[in-house]
C-alpha atoms as a PDB file:
ATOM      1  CA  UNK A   1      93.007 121.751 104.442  1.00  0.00           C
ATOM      2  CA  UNK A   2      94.670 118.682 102.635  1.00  0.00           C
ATOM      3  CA  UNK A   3      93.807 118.934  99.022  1.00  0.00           C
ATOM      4  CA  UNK A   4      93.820 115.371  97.624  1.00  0.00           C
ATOM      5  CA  UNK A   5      94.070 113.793  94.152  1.00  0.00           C
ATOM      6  CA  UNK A   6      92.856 110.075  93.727  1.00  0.00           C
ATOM      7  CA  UNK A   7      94.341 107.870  91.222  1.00  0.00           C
ATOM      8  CA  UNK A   8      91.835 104.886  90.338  1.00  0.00           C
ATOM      9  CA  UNK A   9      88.475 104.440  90.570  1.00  0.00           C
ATOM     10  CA  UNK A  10      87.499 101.168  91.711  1.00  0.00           C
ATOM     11  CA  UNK A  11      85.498  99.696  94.803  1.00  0.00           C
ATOM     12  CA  UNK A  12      87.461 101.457  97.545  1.00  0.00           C
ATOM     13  CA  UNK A  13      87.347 104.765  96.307  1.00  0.00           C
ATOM     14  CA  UNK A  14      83.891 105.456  97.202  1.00  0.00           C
ATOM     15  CA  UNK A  15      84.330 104.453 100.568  1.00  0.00           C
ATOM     16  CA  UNK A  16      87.576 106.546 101.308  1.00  0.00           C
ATOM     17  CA  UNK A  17      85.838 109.265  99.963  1.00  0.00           C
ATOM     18  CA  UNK A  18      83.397 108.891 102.485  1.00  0.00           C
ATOM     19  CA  UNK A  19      86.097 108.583 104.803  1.00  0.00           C
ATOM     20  CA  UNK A  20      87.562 111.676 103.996  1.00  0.00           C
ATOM     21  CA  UNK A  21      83.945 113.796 103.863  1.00  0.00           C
ATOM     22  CA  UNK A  22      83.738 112.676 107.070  1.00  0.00           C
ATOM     23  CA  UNK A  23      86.941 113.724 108.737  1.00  0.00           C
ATOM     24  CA  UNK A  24      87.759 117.224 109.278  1.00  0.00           C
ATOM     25  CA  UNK A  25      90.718 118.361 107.239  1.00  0.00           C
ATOM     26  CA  UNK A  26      90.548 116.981 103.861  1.00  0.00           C
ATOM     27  CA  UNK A  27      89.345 117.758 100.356  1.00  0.00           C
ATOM     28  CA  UNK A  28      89.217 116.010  97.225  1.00  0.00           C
ATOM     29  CA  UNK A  29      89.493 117.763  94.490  1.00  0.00           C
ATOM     30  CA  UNK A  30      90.219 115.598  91.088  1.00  0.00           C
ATOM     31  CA  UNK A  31      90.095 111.932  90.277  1.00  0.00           C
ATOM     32  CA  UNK A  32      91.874 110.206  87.667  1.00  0.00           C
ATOM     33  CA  UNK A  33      90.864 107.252  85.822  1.00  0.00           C
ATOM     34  CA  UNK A  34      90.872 104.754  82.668  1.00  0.00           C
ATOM     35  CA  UNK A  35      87.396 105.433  82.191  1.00  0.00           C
ATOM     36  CA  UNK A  36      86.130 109.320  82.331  1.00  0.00           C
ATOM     37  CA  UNK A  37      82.599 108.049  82.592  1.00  0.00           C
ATOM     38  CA  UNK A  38      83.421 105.465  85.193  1.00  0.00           C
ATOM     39  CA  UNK A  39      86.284 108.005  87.491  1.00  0.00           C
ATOM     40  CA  UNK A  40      82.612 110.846  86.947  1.00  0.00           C
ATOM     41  CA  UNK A  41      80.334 109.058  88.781  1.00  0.00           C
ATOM     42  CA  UNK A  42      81.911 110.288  92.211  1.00  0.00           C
ATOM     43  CA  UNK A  43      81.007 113.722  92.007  1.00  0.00           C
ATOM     44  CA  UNK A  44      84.595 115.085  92.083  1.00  0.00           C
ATOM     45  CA  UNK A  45      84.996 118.595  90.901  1.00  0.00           C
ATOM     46  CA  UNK A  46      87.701 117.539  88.286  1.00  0.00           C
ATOM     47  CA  UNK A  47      88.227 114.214  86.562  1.00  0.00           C
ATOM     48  CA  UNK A  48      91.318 113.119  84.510  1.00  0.00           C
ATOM     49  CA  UNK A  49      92.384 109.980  82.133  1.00  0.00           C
ATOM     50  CA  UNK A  50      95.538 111.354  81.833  1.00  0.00           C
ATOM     51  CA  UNK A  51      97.809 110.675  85.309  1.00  0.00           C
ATOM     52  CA  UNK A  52     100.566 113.242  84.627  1.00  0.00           C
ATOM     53  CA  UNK A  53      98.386 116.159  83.639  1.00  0.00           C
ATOM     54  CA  UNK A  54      97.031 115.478  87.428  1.00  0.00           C
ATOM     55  CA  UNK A  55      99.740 115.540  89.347  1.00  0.00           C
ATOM     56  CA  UNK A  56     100.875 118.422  87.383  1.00  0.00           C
ATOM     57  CA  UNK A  57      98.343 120.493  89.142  1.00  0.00           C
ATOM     58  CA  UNK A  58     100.194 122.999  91.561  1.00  0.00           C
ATOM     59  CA  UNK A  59      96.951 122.830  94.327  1.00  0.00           C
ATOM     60  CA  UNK A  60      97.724 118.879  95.307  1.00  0.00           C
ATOM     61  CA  UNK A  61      98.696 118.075  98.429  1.00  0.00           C
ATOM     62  CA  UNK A  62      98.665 114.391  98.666  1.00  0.00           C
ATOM     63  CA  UNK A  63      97.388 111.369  95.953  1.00  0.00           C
ATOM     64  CA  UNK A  64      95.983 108.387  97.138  1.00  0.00           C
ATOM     65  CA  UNK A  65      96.559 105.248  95.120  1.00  0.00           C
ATOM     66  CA  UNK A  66      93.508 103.241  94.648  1.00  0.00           C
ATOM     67  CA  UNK A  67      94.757 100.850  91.980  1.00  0.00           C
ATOM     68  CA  UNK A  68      95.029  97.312  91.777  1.00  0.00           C
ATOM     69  CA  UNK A  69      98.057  96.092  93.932  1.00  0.00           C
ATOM     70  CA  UNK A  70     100.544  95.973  91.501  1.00  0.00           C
ATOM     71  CA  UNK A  71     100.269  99.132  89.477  1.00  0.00           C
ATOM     72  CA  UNK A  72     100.952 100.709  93.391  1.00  0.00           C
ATOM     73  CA  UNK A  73     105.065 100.994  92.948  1.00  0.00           C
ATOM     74  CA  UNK A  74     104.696 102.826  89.880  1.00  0.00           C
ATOM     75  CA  UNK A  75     102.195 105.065  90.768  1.00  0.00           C
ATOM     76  CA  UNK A  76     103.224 106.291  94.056  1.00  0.00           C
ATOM     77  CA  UNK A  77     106.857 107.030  92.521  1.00  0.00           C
ATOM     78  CA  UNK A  78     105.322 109.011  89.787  1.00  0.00           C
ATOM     79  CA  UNK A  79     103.714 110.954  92.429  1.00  0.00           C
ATOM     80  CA  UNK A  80     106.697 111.402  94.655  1.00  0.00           C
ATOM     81  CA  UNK A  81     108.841 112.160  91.460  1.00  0.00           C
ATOM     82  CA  UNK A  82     105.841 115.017  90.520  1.00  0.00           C
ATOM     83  CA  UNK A  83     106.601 116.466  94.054  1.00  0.00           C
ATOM     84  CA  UNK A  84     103.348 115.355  95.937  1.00  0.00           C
ATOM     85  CA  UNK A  85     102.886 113.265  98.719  1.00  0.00           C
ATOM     86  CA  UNK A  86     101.356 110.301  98.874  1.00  0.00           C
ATOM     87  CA  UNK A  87      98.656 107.877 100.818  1.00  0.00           C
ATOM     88  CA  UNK A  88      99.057 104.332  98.814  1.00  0.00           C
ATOM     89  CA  UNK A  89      96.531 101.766  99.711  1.00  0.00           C
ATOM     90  CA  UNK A  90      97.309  98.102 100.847  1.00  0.00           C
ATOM     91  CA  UNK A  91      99.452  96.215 100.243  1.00  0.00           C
ATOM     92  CA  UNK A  92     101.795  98.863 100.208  1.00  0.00           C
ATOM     93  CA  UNK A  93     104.293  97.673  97.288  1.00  0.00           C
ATOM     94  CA  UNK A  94     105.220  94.041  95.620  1.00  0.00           C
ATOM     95  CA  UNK A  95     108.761  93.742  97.607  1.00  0.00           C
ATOM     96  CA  UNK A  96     110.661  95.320 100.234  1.00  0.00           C
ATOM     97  CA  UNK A  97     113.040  96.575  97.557  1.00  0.00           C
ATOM     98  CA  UNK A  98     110.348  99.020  96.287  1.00  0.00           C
ATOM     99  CA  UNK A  99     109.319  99.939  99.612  1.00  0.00           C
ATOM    100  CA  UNK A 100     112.493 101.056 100.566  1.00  0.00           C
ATOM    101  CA  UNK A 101     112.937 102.697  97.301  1.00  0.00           C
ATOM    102  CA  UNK A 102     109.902 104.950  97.587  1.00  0.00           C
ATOM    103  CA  UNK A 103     110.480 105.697 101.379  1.00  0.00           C
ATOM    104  CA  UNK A 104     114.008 107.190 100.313  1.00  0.00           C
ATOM    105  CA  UNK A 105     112.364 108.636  97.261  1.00  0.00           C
ATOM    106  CA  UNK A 106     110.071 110.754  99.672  1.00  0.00           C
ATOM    107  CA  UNK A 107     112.894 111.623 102.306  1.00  0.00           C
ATOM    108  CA  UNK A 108     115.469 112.865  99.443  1.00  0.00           C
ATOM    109  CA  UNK A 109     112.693 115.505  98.322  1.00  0.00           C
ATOM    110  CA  UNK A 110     110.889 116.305 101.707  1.00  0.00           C
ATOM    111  CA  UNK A 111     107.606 114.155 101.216  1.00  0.00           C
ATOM    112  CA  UNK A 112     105.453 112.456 103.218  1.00  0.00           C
ATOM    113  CA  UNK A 113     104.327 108.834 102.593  1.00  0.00           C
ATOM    114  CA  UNK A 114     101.834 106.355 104.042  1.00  0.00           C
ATOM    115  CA  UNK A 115     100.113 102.932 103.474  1.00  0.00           C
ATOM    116  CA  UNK A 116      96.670 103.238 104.068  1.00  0.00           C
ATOM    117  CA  UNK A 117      95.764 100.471 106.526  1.00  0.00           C
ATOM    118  CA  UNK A 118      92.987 100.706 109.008  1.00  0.00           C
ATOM    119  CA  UNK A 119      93.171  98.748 111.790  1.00  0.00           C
ATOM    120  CA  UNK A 120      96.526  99.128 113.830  1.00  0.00           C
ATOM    121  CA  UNK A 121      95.039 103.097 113.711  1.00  0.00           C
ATOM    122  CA  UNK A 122      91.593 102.022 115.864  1.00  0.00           C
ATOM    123  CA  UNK A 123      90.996 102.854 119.320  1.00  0.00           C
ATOM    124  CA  UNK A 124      90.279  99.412 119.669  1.00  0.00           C
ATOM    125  CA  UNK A 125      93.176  98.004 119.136  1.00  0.00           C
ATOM    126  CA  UNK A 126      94.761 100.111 121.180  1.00  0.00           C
ATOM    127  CA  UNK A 127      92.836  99.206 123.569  1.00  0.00           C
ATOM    128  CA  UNK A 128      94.173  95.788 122.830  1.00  0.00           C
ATOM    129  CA  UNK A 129      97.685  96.521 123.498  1.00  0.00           C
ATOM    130  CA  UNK A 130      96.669  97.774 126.795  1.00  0.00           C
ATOM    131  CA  UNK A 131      94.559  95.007 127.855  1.00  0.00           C
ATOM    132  CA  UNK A 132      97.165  92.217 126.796  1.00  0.00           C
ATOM    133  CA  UNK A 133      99.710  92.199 129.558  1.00  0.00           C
ATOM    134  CA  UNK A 134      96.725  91.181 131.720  1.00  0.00           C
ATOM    135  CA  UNK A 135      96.382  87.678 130.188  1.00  0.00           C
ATOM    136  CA  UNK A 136      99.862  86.666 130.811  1.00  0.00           C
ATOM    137  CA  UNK A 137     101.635  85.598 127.778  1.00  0.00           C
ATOM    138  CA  UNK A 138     100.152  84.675 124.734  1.00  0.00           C
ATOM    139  CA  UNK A 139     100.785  81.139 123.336  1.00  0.00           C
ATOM    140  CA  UNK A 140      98.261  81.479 120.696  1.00  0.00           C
ATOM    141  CA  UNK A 141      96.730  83.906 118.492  1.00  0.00           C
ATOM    142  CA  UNK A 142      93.751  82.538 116.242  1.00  0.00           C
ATOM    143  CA  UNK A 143      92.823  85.716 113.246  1.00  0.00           C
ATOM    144  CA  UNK A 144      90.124  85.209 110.693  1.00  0.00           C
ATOM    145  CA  UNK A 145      88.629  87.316 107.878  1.00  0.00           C
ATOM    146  CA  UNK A 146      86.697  85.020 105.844  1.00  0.00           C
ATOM    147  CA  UNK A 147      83.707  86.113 103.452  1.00  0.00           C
ATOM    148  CA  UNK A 148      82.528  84.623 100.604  1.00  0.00           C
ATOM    149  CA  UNK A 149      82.928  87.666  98.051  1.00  0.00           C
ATOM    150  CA  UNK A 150      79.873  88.294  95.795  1.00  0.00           C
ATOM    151  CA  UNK A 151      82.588  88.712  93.479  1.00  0.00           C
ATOM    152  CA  UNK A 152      83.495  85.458  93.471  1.00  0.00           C
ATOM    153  CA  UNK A 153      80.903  83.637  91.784  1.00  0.00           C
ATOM    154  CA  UNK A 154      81.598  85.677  88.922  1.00  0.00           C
ATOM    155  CA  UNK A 155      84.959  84.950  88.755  1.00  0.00           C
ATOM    156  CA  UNK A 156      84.428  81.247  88.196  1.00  0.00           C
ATOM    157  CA  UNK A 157      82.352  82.364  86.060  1.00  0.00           C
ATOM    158  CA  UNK A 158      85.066  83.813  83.690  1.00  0.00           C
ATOM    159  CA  UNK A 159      84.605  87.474  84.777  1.00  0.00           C
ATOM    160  CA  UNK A 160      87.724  89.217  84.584  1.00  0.00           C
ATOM    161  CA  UNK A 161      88.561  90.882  88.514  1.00  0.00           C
ATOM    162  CA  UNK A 162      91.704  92.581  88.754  1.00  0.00           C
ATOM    163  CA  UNK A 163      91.644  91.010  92.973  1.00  0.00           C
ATOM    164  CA  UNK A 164      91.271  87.497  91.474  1.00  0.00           C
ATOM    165  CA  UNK A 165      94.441  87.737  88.892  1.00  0.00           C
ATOM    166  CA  UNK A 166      98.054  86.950  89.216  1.00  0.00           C
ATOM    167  CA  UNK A 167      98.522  90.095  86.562  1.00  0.00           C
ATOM    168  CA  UNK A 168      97.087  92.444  89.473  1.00  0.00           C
ATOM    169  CA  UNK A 169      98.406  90.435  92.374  1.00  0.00           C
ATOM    170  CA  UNK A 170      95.065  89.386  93.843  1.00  0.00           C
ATOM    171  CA  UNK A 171      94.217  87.019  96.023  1.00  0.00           C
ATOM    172  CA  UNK A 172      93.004  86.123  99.695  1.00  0.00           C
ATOM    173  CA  UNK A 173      97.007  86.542 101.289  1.00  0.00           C
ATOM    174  CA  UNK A 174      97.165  90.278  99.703  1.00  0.00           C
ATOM    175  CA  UNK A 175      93.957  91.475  99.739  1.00  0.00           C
ATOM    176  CA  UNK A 176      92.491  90.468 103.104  1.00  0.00           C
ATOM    177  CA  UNK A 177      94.611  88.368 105.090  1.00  0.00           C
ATOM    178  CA  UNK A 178      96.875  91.247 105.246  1.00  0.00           C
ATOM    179  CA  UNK A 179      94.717  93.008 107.883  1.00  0.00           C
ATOM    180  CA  UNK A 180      94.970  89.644 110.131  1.00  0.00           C
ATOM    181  CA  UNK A 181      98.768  90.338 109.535  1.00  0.00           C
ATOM    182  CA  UNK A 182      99.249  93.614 110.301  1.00  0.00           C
ATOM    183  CA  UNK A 183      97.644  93.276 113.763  1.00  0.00           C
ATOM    184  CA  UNK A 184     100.029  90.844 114.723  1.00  0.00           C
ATOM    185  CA  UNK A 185     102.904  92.403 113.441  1.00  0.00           C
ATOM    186  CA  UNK A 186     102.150  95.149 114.716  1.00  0.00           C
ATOM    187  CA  UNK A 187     102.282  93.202 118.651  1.00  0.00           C
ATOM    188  CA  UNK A 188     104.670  90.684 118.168  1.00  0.00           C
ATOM    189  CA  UNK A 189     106.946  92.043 115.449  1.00  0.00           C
ATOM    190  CA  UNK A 190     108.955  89.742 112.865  1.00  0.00           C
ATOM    191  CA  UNK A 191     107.863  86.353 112.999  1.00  0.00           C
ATOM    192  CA  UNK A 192     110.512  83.816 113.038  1.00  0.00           C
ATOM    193  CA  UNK A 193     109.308  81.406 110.366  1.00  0.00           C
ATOM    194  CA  UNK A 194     106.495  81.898 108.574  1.00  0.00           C
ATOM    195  CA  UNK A 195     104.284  79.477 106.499  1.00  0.00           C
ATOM    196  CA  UNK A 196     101.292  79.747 104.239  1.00  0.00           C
ATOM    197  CA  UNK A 197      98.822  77.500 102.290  1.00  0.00           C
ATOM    198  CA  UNK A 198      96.210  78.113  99.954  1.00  0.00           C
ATOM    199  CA  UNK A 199      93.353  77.053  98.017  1.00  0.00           C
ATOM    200  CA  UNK A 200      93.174  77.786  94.215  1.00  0.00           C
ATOM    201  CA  UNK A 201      90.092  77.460  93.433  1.00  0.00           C
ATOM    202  CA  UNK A 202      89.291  78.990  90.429  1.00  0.00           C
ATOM    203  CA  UNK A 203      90.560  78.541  86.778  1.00  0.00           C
ATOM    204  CA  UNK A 204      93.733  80.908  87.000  1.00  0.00           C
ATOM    205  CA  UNK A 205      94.863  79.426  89.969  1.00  0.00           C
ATOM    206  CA  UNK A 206      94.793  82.507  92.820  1.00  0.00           C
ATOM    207  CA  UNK A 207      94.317  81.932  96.140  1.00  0.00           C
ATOM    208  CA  UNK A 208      90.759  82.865  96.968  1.00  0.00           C
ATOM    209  CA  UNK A 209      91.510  81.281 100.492  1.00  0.00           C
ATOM    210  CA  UNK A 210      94.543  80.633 103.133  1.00  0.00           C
ATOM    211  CA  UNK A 211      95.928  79.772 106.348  1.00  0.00           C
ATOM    212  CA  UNK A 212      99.418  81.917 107.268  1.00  0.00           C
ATOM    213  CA  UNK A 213     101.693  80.277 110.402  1.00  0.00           C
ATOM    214  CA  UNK A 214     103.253  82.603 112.479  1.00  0.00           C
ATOM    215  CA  UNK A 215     105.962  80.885 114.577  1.00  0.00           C
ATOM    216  CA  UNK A 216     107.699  83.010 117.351  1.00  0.00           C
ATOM    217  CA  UNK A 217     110.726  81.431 119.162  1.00  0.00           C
ATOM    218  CA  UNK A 218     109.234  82.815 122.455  1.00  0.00           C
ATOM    219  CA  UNK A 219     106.776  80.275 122.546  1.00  0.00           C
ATOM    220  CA  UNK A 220     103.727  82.220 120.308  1.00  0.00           C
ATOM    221  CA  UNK A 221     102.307  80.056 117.472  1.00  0.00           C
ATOM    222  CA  UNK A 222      99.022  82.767 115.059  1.00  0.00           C
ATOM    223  CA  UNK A 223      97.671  81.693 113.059  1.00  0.00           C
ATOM    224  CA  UNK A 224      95.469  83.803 110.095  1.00  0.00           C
ATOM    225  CA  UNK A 225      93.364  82.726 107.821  1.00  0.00           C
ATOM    226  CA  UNK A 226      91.382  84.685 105.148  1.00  0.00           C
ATOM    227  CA  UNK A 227      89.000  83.516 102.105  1.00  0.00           C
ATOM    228  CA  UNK A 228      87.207  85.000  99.507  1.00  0.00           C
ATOM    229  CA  UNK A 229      85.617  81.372  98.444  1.00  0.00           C
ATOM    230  CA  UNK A 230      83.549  80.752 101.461  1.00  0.00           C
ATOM    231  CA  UNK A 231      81.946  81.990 104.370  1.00  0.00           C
ATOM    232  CA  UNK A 232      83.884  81.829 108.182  1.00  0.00           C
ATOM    233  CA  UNK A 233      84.500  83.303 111.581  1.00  0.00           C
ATOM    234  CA  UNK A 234      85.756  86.617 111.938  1.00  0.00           C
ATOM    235  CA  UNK A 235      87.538  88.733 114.421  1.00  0.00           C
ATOM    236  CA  UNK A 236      91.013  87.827 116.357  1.00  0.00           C
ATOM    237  CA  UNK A 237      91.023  85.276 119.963  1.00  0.00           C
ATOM    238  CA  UNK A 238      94.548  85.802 121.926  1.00  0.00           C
ATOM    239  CA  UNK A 239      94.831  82.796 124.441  1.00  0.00           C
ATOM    240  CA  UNK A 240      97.315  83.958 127.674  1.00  0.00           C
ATOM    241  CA  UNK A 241      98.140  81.593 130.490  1.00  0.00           C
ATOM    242  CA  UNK A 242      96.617  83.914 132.676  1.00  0.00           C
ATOM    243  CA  UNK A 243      93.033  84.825 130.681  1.00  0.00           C
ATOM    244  CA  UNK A 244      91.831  85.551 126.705  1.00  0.00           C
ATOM    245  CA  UNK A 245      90.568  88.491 124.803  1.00  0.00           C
ATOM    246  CA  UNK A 246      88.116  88.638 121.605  1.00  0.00           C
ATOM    247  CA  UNK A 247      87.901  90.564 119.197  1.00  0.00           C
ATOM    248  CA  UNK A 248      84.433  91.188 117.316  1.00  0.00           C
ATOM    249  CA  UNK A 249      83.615  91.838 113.716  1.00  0.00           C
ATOM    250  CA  UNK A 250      86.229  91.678 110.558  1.00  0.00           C
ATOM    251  CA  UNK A 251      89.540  92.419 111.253  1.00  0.00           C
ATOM    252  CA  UNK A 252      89.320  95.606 109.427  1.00  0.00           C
ATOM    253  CA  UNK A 253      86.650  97.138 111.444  1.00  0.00           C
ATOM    254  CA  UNK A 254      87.653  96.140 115.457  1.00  0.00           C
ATOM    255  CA  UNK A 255      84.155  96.426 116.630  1.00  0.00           C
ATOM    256  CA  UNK A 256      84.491  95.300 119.994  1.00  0.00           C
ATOM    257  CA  UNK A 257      86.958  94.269 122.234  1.00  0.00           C
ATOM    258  CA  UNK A 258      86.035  91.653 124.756  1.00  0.00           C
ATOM    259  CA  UNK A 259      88.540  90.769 127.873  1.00  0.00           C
ATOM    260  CA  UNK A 260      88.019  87.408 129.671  1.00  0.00           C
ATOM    261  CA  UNK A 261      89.394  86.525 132.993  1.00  0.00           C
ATOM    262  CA  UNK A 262      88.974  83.340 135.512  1.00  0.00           C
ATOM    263  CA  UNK A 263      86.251  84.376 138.064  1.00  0.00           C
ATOM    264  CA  UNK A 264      85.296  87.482 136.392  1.00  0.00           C
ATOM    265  CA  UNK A 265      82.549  88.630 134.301  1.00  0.00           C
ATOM    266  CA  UNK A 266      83.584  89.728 130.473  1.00  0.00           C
ATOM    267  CA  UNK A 267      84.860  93.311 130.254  1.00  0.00           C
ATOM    268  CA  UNK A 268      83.764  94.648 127.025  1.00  0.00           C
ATOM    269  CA  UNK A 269      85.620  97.458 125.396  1.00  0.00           C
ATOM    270  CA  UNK A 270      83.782  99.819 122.314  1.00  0.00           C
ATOM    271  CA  UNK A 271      86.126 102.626 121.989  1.00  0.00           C
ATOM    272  CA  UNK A 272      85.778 103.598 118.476  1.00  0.00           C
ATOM    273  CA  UNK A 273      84.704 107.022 117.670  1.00  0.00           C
ATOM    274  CA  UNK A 274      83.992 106.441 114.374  1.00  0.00           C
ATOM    275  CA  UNK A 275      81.485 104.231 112.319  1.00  0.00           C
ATOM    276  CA  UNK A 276      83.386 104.562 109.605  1.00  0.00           C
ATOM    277  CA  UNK A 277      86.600 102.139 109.694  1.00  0.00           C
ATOM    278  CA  UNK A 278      88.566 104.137 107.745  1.00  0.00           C
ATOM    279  CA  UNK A 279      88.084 107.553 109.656  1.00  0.00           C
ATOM    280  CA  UNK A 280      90.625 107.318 112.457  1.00  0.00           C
ATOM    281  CA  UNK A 281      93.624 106.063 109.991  1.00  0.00           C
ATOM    282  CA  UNK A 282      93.232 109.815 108.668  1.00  0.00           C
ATOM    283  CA  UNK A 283      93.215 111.227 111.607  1.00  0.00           C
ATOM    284  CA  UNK A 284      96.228 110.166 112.132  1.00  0.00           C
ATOM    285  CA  UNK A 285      98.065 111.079 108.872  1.00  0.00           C
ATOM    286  CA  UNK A 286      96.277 114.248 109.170  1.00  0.00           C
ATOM    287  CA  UNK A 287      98.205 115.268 112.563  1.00  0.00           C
ATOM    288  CA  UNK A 288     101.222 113.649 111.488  1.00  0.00           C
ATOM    289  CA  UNK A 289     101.519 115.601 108.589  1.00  0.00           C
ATOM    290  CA  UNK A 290     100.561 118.951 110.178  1.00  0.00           C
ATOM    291  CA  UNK A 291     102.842 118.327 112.823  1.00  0.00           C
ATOM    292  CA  UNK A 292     105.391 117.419 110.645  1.00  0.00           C
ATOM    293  CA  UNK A 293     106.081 114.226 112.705  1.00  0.00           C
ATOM    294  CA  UNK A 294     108.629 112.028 111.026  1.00  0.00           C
ATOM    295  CA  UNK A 295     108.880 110.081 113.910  1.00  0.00           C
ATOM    296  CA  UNK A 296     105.434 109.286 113.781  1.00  0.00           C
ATOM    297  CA  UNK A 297     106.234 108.396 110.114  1.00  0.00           C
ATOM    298  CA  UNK A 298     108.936 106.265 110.649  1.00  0.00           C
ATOM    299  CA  UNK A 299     107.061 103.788 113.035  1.00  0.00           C
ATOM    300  CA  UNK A 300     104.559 103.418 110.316  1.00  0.00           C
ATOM    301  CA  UNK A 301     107.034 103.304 107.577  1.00  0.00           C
ATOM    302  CA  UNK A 302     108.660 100.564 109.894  1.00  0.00           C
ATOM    303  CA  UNK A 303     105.380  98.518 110.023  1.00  0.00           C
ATOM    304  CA  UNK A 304     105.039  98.685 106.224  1.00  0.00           C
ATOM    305  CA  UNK A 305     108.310  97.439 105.531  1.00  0.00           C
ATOM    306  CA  UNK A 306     107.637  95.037 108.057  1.00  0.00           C
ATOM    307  CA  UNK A 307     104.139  93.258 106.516  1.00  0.00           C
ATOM    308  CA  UNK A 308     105.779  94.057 103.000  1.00  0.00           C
ATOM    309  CA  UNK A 309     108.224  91.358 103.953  1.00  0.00           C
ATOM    310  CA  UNK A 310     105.655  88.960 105.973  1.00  0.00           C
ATOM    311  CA  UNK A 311     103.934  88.748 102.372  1.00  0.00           C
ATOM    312  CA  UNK A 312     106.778  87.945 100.243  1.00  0.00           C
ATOM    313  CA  UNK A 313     108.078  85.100 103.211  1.00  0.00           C
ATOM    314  CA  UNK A 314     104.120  83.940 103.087  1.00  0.00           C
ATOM    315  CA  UNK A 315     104.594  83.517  99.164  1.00  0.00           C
ATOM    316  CA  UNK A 316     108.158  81.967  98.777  1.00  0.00           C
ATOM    317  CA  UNK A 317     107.129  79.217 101.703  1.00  0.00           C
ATOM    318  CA  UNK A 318     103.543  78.841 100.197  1.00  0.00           C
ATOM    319  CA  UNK A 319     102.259  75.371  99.528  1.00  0.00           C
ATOM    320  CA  UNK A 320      99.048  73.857  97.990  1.00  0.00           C
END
């Protein structure tokens, strides 16, 4: 049984812990928060303000960071420095440099250490790298994840919402458009020039909304966008020379995987075994870490250091 420790207690927390109810393997055990009333409302046997006296509890296993993007650095290394492994939400760190730093934090003392990202763990997209070679190559990838976030409207209102500030490193290219990202990362690898716009919408200036260029010298042109402002397609569309496939639903959940070939009828592909999007990424780090398969590890440790860089290269080309 992995005993785990949750730092933060915002929006995703109640769905990872649902997530990890769900999955065999895993038990939560304490919670720590700003608010004590706020980190109690879980129903976690043991709830702490104070981060240190947490991970100085001998029974932890791993911690998942839950906090707002940029507090992530400084948490995870507190928890690899306190001798417990760690599951750190998206996005992963603020630069490559503290990536790297907390991967050879972990290594140096024997830890284990993931980014919690859902989709490149689905049986869908899996199924996705199968299917591809049978489209011929793909000249052009079209991703979208765009919602209008109730949040929203009470940002422009003057609500203060840690994913719509610079302070917390918020926005529609971090928050969201990072799953579009990852998925074609995770096929295609390092893009070789990248380029990103955004709309700013609001009155500090974020980007609630976005379109990121891919451009691969092998002839591949995806492009991503993502918004938090307003209300769009979802899913992914890969267009071969030799046939397409769609991809149903957000790009966080893979719903359904649709193949399309000249002359055939649709083949349509529903492979995940959970309901739950976050269920099979914990699977995974679950066997990983019970197997004790750094290998396994590296790949993924590879792909974070990968979209880690993707977003910076978004942000220093970004235009308005």
């Amino acid at each position: 049984m992995i005993r785990v420790a949750i730092a933060g207690s915002g929006r995703i927390v109640p769905q990872m812990l649902e997530a990890m109810q769900t999955v065999p393997g895993y038990e939560v055990v304490a919670i720590c928060g700003r608010s004590r009333e706020k980190a109690s409302r879980f129903g976690i046997p043991d709830v702490y303000t104070d981060y240190a006296q947490m991970l100085a509890r001998p029974d932890i296993d791993f911690v998942y960071i839950a906090l707002p993007n940029s507090l992530h650095f400084e948490a995870a290394k507190q928890a690899l420095l306190a001798g417990r492994n760690v599951l750190c939400e998206k996005p992963f760190t603020s630069t490559v440099a503290q990536a790297e730093e907390l991967f050879a934090l972990a290594a140096e003392r024997g830890l284990w250490i993931f980014e919690a990202i859902s989709n490149i763990h689905l049986p869908n997209f899996r199924k996705v790298q199968e299917l591809l070679p049978q489209i011929g190559p793909v000249r052009l990838v079209h991703a979208d994840y765009d919602e209008h976030f109730p949040r929203y409207d009470q940002y422009l209102g003057g609500m203060h919402i840690p994913v719509f500030t610079h302070e917390y490193e918020g926005g529609a290219l971090r928050d969201i458009n990072i799953y579009c990202l990852h998925i074609i990362l995770a096929l295609y690898g390092r893009p070789d020039k990248v380029f990103y716009a955004s709309n700013a919408c609001g009155p500090n200036a974020v980007g609630t909304s976005g379109a990121a260029t891919l451009v691969y010298d092998s002839g591949l042109v995806a492009v991503c966008t993502a918004s938090m402002d307003s209300e769009g397609p979802h899913g992914f569309y890969f267009q071969g020379e030799r046939g397409a496939l769609r991809v149903y639903g957000l790009p966080n959940f893979f719903t359904k995987v649709e193949l399309l070939l000249p002359g055939a009828a649709p083949q349509v592909f529903e492979l995940n075994r959970y309901e739950h999007r976050l269920c099979h990424q914990l699977e995974d780090y679950r066997d990983i870490y019970e197997r004790g398969d750094r290998a396994a590890a590296q790949r993924l440790q590879e792909q974070t250091l990968l979209i880690t860089d993707t977003l910076v290269r978004c942000e220093a080309s970004e235009t308005r």
